[in-house]
Protein backbone atom coordinates (compact mmCIF):
# COMPACT_ATOMS: atom_id res chain seq x y z
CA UNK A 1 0.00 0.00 0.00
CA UNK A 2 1.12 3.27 -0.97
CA UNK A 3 -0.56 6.72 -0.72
CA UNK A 4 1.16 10.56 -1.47
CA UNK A 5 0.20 13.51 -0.65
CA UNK A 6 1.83 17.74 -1.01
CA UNK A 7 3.62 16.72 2.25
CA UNK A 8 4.08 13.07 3.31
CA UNK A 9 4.59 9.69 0.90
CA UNK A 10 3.38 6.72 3.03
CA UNK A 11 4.13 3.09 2.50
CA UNK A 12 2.92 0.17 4.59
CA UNK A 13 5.18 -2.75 5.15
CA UNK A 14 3.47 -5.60 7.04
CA UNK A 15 2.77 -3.96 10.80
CA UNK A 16 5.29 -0.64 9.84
CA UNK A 17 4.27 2.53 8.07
CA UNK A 18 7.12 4.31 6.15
CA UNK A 19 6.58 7.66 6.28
CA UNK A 20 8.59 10.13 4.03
CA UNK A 21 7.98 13.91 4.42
CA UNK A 22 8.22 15.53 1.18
CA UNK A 23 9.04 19.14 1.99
CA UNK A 24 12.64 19.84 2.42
CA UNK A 25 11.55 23.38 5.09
CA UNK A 26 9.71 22.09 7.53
CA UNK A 27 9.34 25.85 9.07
CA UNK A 28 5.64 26.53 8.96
CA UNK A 29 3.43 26.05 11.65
CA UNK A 30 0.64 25.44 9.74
CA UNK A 31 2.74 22.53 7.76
CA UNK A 32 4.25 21.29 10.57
CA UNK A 33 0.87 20.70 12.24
CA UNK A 34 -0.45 19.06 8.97
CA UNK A 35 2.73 16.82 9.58
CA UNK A 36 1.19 16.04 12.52
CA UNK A 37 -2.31 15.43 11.73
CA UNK A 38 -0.99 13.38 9.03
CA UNK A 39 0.60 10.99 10.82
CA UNK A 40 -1.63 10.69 14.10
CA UNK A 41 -4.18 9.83 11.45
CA UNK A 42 -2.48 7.46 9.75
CA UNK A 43 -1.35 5.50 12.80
CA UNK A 44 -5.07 5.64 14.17
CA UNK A 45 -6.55 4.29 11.61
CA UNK A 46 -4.33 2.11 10.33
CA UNK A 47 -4.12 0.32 13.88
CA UNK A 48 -0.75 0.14 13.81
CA UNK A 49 1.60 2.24 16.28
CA UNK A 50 5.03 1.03 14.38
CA UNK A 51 6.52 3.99 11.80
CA UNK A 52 9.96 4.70 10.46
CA UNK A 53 9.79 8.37 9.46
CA UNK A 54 12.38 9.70 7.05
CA UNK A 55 13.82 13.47 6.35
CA UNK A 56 15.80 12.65 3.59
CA UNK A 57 14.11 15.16 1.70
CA UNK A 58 13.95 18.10 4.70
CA UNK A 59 16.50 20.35 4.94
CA UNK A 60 15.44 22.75 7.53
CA UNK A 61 13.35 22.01 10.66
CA UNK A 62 11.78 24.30 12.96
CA UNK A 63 11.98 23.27 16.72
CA UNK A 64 8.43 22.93 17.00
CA UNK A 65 8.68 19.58 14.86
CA UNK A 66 11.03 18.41 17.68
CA UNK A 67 7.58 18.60 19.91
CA UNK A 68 5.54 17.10 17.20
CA UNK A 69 8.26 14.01 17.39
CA UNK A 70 8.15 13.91 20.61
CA UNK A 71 4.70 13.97 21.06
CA UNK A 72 4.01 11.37 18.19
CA UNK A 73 6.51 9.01 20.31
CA UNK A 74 4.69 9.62 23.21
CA UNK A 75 1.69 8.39 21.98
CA UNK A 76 3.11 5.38 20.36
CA UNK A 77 4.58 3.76 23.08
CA UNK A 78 1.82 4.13 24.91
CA UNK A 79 -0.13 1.79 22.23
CA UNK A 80 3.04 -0.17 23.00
CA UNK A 81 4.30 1.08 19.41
CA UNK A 82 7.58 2.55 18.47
CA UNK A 83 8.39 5.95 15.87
CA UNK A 84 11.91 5.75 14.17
CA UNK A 85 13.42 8.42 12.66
CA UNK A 86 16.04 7.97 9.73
CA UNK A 87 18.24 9.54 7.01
CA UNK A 88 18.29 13.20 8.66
CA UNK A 89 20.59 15.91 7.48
CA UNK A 90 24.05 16.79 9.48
CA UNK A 91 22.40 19.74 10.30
CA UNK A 92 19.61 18.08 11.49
CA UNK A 93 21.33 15.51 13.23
CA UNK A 94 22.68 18.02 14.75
CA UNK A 95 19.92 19.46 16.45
CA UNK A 96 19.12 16.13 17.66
CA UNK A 97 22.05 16.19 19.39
CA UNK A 98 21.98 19.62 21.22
CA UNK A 99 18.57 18.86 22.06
CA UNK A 100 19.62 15.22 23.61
CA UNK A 101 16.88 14.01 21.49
CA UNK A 102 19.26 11.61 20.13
CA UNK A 103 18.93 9.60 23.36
CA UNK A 104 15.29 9.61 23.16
CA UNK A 105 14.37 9.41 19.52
CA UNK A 106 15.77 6.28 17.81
CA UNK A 107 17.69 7.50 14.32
CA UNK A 108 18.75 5.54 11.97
CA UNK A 109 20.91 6.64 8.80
CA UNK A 110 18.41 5.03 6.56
CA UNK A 111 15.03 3.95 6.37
CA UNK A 112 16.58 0.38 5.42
CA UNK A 113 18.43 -0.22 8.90
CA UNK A 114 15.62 1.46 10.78
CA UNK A 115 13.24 -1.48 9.15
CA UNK A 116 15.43 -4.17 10.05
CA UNK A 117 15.24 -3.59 13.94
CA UNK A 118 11.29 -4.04 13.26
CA UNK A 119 11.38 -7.36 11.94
């Protein structure tokens, strides 16, 4: 299964969604909460709390997409799911690190190794 929209490409891999986000800025609040929407929706109703979600196409992130990550992995563990992030940007990475969100988040350096942990 495979869906795309302006902002995400989705792709469902047995229990896992594979969630690409299509804009490289990822600035707007209005975007980032579509982000958001997007992908709470998506693991609602696809009963499934297990997504990989890759920035290999964002090149700028706004902090308040740190919350939205946060949030989203939040919510999946309590469905005793898991979010894993893959193939960010040095800059990005970065960020991750400042933030200690790197010992939080689980990133990957592509959506391929993140899967394999899932199996």
């Amino acid at each position: 299964m495979s869906e795309t929209s302006d902002i995400l490409m989705i792709q469902r891999m047995g229990e896992v969604h594979i969630i690409e986000i299509l804009q490289p800025s990822v600035l707007d609040q209005h975007l980032i909460q579509r982000i958001r929407d997007g992908i709470m929706d998506l693991l609602v109703a696809g009963g499934t709390y297990k997504a990989v979600i890759s920035f290999e196409n964002v090149t700028h992130l706004a902090s308040a997409m740190l919350g939205v990550l946060m949030e989203l992995n939040k919510t999946t563990k309590e469905y005793k799911g898991e979010i894993r992030l893959s193939a960010l940007k040095p800059n990005i990475a970065e960020v991750f690190k400042l933030t200690a969100l790197d010992k939080v988040l689980k990133i990957y350096e592509t959506t391929d190794k993140a899967m394999v942990k899932f199996a």
